[in-house]
Protein backbone atom coordinates (compact mmCIF):
# COMPACT_ATOMS: atom_id res chain seq x y z
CA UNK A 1 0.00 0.00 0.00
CA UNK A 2 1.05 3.61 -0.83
CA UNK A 3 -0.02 6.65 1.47
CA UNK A 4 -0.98 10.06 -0.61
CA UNK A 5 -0.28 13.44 1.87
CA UNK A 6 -0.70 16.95 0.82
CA UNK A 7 2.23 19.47 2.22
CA UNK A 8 2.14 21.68 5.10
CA UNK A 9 0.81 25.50 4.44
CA UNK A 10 4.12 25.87 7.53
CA UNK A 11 7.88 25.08 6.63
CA UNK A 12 9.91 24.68 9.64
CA UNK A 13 13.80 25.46 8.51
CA UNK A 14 16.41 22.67 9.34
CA UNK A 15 17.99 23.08 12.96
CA UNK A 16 21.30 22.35 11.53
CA UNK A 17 22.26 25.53 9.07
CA UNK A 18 24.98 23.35 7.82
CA UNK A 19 23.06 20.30 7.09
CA UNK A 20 23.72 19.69 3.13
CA UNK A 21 21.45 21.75 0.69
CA UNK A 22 19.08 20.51 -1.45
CA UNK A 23 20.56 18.03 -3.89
CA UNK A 24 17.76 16.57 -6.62
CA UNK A 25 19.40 13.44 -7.43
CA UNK A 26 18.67 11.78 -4.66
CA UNK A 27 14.84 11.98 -4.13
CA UNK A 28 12.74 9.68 -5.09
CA UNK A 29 10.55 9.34 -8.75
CA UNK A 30 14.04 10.62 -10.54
CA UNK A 31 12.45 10.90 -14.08
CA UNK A 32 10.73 14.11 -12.99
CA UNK A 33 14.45 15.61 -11.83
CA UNK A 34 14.46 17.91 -15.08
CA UNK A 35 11.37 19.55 -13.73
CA UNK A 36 11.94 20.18 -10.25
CA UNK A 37 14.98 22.06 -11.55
CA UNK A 38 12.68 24.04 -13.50
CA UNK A 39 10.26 24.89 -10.43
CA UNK A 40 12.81 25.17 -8.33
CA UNK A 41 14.46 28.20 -10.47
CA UNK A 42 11.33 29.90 -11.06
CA UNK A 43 9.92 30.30 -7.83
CA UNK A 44 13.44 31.97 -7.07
CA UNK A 45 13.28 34.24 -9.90
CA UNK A 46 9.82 35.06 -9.13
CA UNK A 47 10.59 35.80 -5.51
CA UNK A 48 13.06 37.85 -6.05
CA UNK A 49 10.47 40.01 -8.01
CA UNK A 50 8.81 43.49 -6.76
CA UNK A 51 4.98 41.30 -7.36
CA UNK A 52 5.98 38.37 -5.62
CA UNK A 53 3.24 38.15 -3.06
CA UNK A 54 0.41 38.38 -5.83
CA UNK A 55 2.01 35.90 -8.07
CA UNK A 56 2.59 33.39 -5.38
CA UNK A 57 -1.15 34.34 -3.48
CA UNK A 58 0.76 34.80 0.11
CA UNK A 59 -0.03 37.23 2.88
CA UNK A 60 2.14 40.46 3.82
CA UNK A 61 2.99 38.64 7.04
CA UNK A 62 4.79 35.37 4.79
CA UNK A 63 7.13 37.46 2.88
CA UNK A 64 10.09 36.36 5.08
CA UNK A 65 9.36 32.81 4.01
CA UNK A 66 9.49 33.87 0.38
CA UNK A 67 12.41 36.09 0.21
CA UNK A 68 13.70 32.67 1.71
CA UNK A 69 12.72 31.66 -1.44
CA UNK A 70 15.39 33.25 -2.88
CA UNK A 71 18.43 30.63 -1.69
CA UNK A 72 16.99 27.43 -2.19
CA UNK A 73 19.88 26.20 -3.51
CA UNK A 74 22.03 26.51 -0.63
CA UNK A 75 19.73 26.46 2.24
CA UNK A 76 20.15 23.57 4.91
CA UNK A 77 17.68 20.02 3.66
CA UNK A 78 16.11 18.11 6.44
CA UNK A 79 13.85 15.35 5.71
CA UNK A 80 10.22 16.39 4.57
CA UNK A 81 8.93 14.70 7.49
CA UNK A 82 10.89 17.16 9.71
CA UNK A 83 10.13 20.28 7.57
CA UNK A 84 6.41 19.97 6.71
CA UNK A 85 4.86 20.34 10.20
CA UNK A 86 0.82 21.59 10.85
CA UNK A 87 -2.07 19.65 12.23
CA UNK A 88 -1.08 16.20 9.74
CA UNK A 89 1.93 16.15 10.35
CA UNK A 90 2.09 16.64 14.21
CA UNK A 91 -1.01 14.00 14.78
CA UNK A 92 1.53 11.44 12.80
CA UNK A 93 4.06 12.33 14.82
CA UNK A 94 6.55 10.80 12.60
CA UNK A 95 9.71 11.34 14.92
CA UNK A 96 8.35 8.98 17.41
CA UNK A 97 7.33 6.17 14.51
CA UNK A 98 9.93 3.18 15.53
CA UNK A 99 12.89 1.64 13.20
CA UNK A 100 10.38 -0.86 11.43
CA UNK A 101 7.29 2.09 10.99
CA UNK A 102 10.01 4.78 9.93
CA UNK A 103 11.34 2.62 7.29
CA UNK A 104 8.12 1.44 6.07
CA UNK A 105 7.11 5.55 5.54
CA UNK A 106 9.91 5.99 3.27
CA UNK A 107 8.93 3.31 1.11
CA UNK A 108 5.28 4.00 1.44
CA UNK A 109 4.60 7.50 1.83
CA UNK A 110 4.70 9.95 -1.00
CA UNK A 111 4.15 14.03 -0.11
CA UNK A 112 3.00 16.01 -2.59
CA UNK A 113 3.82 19.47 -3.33
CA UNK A 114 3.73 22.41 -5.80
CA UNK A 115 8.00 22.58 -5.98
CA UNK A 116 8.58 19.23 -5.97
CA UNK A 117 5.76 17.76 -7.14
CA UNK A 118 5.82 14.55 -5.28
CA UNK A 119 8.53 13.45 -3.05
CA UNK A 120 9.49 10.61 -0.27
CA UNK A 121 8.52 10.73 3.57
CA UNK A 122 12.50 10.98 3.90
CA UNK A 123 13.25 13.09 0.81
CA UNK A 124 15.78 16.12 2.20
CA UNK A 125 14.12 19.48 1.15
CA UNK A 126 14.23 23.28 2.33
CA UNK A 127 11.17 25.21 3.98
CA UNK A 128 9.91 27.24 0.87
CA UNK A 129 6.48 28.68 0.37
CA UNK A 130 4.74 28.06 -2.75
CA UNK A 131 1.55 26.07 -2.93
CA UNK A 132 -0.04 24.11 -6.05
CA UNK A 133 -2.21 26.50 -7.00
CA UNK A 134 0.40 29.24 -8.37
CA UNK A 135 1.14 29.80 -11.91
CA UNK A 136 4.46 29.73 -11.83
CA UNK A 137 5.59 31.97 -14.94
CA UNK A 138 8.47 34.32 -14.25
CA UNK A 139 8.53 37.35 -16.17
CA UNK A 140 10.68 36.28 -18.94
CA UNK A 141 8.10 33.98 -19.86
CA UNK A 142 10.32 30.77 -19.44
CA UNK A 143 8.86 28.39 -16.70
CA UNK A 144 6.40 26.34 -15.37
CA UNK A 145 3.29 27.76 -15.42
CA UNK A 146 0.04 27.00 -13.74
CA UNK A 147 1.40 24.14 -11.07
CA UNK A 148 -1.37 21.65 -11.25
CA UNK A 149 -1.41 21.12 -14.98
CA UNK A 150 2.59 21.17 -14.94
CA UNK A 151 2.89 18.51 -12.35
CA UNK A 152 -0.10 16.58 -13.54
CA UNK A 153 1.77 15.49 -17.11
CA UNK A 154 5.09 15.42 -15.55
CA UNK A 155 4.10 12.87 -12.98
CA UNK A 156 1.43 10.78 -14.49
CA UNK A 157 3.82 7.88 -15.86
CA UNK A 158 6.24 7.71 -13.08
CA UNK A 159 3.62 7.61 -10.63
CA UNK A 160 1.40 4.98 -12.72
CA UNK A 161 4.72 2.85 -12.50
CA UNK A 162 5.36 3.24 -8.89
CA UNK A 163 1.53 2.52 -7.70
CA UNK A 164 1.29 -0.93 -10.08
CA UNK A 165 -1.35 -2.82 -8.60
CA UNK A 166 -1.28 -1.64 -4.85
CA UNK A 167 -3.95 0.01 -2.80
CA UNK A 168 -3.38 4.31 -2.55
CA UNK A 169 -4.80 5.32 0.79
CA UNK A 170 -5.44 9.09 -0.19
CA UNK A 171 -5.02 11.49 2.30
CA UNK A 172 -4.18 14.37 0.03
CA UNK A 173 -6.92 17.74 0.00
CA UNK A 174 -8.11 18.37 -3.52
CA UNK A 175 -5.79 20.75 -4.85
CA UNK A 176 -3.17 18.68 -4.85
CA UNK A 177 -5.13 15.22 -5.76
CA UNK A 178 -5.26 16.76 -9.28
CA UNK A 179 -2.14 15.96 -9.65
CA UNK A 180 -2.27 12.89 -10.12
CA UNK A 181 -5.13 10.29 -9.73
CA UNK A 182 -4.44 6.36 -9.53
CA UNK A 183 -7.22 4.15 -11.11
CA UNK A 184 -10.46 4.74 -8.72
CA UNK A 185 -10.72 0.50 -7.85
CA UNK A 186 -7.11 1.79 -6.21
CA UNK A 187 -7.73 4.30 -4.64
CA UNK A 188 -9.30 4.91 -1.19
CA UNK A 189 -10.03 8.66 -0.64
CA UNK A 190 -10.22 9.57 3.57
CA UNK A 191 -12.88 11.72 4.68
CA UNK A 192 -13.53 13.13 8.14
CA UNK A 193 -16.79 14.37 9.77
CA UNK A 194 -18.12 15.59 13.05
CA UNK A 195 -21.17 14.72 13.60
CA UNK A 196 -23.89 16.56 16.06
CA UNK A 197 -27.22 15.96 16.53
CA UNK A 198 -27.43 14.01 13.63
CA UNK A 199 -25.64 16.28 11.06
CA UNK A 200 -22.42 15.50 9.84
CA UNK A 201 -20.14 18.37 9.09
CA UNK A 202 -16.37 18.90 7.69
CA UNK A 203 -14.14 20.62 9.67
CA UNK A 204 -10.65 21.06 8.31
CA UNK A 205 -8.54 21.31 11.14
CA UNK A 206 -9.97 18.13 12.47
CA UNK A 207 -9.99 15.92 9.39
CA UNK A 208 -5.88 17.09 8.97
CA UNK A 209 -5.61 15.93 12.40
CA UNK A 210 -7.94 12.54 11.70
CA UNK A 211 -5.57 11.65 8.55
CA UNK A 212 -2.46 11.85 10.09
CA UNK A 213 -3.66 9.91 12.80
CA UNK A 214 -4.84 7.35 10.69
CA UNK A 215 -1.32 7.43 8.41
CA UNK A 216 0.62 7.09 12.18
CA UNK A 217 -1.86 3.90 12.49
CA UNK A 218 -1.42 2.50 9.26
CA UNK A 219 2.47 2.66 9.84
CA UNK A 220 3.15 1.66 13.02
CA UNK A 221 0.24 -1.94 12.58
CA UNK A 222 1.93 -4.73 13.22
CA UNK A 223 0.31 -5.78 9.86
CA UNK A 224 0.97 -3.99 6.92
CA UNK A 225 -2.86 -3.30 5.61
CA UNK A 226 -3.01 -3.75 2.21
CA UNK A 227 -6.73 -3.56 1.36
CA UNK A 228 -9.90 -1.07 1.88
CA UNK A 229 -10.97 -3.73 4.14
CA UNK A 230 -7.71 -3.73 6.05
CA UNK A 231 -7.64 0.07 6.41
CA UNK A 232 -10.99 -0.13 7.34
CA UNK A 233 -10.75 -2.73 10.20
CA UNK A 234 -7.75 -0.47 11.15
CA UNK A 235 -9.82 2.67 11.49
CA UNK A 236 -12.59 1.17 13.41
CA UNK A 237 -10.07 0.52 16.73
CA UNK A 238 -10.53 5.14 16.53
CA UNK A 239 -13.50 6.28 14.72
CA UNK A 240 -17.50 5.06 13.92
CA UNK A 241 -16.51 4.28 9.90
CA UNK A 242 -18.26 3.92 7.14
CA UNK A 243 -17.06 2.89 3.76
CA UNK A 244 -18.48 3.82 -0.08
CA UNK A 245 -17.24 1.47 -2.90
CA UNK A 246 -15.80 2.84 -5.61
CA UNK A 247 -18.16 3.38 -8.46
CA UNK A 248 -17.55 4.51 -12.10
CA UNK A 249 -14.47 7.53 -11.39
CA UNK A 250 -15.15 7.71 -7.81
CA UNK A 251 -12.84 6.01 -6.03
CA UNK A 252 -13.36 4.14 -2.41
CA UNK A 253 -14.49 6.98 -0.23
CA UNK A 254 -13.81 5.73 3.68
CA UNK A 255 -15.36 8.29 6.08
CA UNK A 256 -14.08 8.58 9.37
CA UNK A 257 -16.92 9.85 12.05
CA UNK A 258 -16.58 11.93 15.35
CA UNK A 259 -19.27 12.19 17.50
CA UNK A 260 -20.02 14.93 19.33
């Protein structure tokens, strides 16, 4: 089984400011190097630009994050797993996952992003701030463009290679799930609710929290699962769950309830 997360809005810089910089040959799917070079030169170019903030859709109180932007290339790389942090990433509480779980999340646990497109759980990156839905054209004219489309042909073959036959449990928020979709029989999308008084509603914060909850579950079972059913059997031991087949392009839907 394969585990889809989106990014973290939040970077947090590596502690070490002489840890090794970012070096693309290493991370995993290495058939899309050629275009993470191509991001990653934009978004400096475009940061280092008088319209930054509108192009990349940030907030006055972010622009120290993007003029950080501007040294990507020799900024300190930590894993991703210690640089995307939030409400996911702290209820998976990946630096407490033993030897056995922390080596299964580097095989099995694929972050997306709008620089990198997709990466490993132990892939080294820098904090940046860019999200998937900037269009990512410098001035000159030469670059990426709009992020979703750009990633979505880049990665659709290396990522139909890596997921084969298994099971994608999809934890990813829809901006980034456009960028790339495995087959829907595949796929099982997670969905969190709160329900009170009989109405079920979505609240963000706590479905980010419910996912990486259930991704800190799925990695630390003592059996790998490897099916809806397995996930689902998993999921039961924490929430009331409910699971929707997969019909026609809708893939498994399993929907994790809270009651109030």
């Amino acid at each position: 089984m394969l585990i889809f997360l989106p990014p973290s809005e939040g970077k947090t810089a590596p502690r070490d400011e002489h840890a090794a910089p970012l070096d693309l040959t290493s991370m995993a799917l290495p058939e899309v190097e050629e275009q993470r070079r191509a991001a990653v030169d934009a978004l400096i170019r475009i940061s280092r630009q008088d319209d930054a903030q509108q192009v990349l859709k940030v907030g006055a109180r972010v622009m120290e994050e993007v003029e950080q932007n501007r040294r990507l290339w020799e900024a300190p790389a930590a894993p991703a797993h210690e640089v995307y942090t939030g409400v996911l990433f702290d209820a998976l509480d990946a630096s407490a996952l033993p030897a056995a779980a922390s080596a299964r999340a580097a095989e099995q646990v694929l972050v997306f992003s709008g620089l990198f497109g997709a990466t490993s759980f132990a892939d080294r990156i820098p904090a940046y701030r860019l999200s998937m839905g900037v269009d990512l054209s410098p001035a000159d004219g030469e670059g990426p463009g709009k992020l979703g489309g750009y990633w979505r042909r880049a990665l659709a073959e290396p990522l139909r290679r890596r997921v084969g036959d298994q099971l994608v449990l999809d934890c990813r928020s829809a901006g980034y799930a456009a960028a790339f979709r495995p087959e829907p029989d595949q796929t099982l999308v997670v969905n969190s609710f709160t329900e009170r008084a009989g109405e079920r509603k979505v609240v963000t914060h706590f479905a980010k929290h419910a996912r990486g909850v259930l991704t800190g579950m799925a990695l630390r079972a003592e059996q790998e699962p490897r099916t809806v059913d397995d996930v689902a059997q998993l999921a039961a031991a924490r929430w009331e769950v409910e699971v929707r087949p997969a019909t026609g392009r809708t893939p498994h839907q399993l929907d994790l309830i809270e009651r109030g």
